[in-house]
C-alpha atoms as a PDB file:
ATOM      1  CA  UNK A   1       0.000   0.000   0.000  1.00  0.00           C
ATOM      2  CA  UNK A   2       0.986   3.640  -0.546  1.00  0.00           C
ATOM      3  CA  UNK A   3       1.003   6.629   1.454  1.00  0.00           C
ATOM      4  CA  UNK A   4      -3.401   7.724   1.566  1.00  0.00           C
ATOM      5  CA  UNK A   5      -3.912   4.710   0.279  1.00  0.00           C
ATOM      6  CA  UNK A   6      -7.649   3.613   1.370  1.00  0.00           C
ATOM      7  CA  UNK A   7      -8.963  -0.292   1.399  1.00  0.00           C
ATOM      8  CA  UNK A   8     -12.609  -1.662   2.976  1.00  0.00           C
ATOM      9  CA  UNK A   9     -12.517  -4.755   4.723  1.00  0.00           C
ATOM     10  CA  UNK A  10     -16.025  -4.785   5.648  1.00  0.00           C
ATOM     11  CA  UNK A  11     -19.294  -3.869   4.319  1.00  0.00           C
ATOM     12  CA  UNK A  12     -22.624  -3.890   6.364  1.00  0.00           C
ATOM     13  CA  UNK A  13     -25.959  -1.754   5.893  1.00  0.00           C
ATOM     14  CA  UNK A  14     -28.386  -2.892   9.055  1.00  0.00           C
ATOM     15  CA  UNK A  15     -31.465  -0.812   9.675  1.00  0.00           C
ATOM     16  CA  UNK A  16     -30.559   2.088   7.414  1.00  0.00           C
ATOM     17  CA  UNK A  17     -26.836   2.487   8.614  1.00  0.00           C
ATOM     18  CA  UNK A  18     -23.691   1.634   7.023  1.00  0.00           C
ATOM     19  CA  UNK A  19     -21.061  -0.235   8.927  1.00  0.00           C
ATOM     20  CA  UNK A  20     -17.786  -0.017   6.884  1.00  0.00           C
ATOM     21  CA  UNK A  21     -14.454  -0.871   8.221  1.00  0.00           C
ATOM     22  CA  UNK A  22     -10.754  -0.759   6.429  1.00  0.00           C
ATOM     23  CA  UNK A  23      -7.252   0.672   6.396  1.00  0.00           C
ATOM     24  CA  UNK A  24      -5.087   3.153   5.468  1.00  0.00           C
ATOM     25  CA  UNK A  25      -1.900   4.313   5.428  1.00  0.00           C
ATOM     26  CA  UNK A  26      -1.504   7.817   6.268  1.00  0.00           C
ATOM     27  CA  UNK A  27      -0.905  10.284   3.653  1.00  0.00           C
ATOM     28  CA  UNK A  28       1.466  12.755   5.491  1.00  0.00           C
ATOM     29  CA  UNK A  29      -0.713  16.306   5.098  1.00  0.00           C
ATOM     30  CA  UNK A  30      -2.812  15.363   8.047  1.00  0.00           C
ATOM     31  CA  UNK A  31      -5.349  15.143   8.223  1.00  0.00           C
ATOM     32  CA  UNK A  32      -5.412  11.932   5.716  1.00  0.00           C
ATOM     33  CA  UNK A  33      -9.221  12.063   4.420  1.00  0.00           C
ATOM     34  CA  UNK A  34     -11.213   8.675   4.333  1.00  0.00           C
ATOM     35  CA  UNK A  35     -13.926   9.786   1.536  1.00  0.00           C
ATOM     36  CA  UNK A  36     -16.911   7.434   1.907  1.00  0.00           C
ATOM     37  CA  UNK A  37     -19.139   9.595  -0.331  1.00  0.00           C
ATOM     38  CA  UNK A  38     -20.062   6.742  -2.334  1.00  0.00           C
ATOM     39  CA  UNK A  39     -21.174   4.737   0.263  1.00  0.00           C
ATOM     40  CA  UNK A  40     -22.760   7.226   3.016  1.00  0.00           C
ATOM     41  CA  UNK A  41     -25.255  10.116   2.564  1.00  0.00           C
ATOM     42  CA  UNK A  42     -23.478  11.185   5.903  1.00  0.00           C
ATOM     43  CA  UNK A  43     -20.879   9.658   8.505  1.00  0.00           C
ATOM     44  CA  UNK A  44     -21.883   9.926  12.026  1.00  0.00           C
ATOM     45  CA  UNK A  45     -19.049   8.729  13.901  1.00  0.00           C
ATOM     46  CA  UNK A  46     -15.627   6.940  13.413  1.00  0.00           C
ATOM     47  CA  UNK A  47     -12.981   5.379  15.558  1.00  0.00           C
ATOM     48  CA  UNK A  48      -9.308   4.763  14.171  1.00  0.00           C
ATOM     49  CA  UNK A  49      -6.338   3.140  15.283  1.00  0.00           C
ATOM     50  CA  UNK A  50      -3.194   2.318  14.438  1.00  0.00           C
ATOM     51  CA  UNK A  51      -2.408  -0.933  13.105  1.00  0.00           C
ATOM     52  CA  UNK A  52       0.657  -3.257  14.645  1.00  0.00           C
ATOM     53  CA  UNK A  53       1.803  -5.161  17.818  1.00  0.00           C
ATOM     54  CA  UNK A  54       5.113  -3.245  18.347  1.00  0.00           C
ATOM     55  CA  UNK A  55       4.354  -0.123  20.851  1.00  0.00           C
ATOM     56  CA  UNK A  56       4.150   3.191  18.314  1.00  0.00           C
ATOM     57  CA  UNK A  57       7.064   4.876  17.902  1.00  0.00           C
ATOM     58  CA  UNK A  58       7.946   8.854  18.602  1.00  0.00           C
ATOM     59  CA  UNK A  59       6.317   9.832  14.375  1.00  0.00           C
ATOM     60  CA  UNK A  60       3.426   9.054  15.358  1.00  0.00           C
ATOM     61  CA  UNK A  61       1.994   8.188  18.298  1.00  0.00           C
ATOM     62  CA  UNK A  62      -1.220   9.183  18.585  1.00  0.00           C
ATOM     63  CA  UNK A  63      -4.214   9.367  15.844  1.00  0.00           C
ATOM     64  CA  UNK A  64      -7.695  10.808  16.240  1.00  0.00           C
ATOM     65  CA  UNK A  65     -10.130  11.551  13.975  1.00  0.00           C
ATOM     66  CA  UNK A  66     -12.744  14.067  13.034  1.00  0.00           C
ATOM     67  CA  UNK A  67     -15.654  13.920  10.753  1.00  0.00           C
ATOM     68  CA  UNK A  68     -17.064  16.086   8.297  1.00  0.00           C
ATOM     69  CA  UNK A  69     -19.427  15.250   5.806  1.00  0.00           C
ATOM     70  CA  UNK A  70     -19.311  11.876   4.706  1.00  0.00           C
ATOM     71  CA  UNK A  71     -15.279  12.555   4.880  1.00  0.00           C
ATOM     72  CA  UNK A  72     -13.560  10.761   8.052  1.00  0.00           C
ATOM     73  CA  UNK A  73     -10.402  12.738   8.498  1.00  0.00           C
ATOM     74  CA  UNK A  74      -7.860  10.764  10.298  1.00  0.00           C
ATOM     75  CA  UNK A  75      -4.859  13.149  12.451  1.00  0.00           C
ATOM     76  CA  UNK A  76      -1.644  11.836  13.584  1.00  0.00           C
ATOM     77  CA  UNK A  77       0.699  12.928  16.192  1.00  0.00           C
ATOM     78  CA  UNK A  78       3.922  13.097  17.666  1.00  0.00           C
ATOM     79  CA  UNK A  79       6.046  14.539  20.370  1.00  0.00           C
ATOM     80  CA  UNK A  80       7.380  18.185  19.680  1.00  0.00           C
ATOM     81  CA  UNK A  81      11.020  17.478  20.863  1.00  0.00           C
ATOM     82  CA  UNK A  82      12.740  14.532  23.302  1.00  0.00           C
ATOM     83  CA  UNK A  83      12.415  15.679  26.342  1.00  0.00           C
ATOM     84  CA  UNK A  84       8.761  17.674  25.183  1.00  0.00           C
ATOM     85  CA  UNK A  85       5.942  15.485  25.254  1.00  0.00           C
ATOM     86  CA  UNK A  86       3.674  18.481  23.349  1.00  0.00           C
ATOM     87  CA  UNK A  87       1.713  17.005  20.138  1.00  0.00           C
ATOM     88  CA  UNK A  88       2.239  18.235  16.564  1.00  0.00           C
ATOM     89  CA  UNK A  89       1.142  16.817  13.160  1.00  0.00           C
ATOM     90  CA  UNK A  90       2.818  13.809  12.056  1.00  0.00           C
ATOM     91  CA  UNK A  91       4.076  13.960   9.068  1.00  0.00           C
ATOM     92  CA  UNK A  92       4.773  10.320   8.546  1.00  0.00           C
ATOM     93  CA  UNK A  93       3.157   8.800   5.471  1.00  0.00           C
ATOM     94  CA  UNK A  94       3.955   5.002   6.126  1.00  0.00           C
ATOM     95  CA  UNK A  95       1.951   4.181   9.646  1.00  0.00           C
ATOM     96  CA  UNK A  96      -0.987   1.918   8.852  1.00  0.00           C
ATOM     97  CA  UNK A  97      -4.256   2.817  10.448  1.00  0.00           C
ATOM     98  CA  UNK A  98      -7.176   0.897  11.312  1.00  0.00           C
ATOM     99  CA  UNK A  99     -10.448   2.680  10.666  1.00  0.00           C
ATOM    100  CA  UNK A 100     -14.275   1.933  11.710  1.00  0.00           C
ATOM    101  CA  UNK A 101     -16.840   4.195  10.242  1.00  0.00           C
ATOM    102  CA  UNK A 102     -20.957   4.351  10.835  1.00  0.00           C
ATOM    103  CA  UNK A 103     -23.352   6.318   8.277  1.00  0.00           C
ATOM    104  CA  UNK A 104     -26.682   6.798   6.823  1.00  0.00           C
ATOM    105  CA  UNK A 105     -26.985   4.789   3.563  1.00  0.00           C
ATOM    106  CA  UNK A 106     -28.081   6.788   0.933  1.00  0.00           C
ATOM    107  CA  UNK A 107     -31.562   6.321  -0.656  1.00  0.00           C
ATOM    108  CA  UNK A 108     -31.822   3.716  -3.362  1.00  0.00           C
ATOM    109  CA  UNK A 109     -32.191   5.770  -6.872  1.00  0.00           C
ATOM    110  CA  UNK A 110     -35.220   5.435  -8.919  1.00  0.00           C
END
């Protein structure tokens, strides 16, 4: 996968909501948009993580995530400086990110 590279693992539509779940590798402009347009008339929440067993290193280690629209922006973080534990945006545009969104699916067309 490349850097903003987006891939759905799962799929779901129960009771007029859209489950989708996937990955992503961050892009490095953070935020590094998840674009569900297709699929959603609107998101309503996401969660993301990031991916791996090995504990995160300094670039990044945090992500959050912020939605707007049917876009699910994903944010990553590191420390300012060793010895300053302040957040800034990652750059970093190889960290692979677990993401879980929830939407309204958009009315079938006529």
């Amino acid at each position: 996968m490349a850097a903003g590279d987006v891939v759905i693992t799962s799929d779901t539509v129960l009771n007029g909501l859209r489950l989708m779940t996937g990955t992503l590798v961050l892009d490095g402009g953070n935020p590094t948009p998840i674009t569900l347009t297709s699929f959603m008339s609107s998101v309503l929440f996401g969660i993301v993580n990031m991916d791996g067993t090995a504990a995160p290193g300094v670039d990044p280690n945090y992500v959050t995530s912020n939605v707007s629209g049917t876009t699910l922006n994903v944010y990553a973080w590191k420390v300012n400086a060793s010895g300053n534990a302040t957040l800034i945006a990652s750059t970093d545009n190889t960290r692979l990110v677990d993401w879980f969104a929830v939407g309204v699916q958009p009315a079938a067309r006529v």
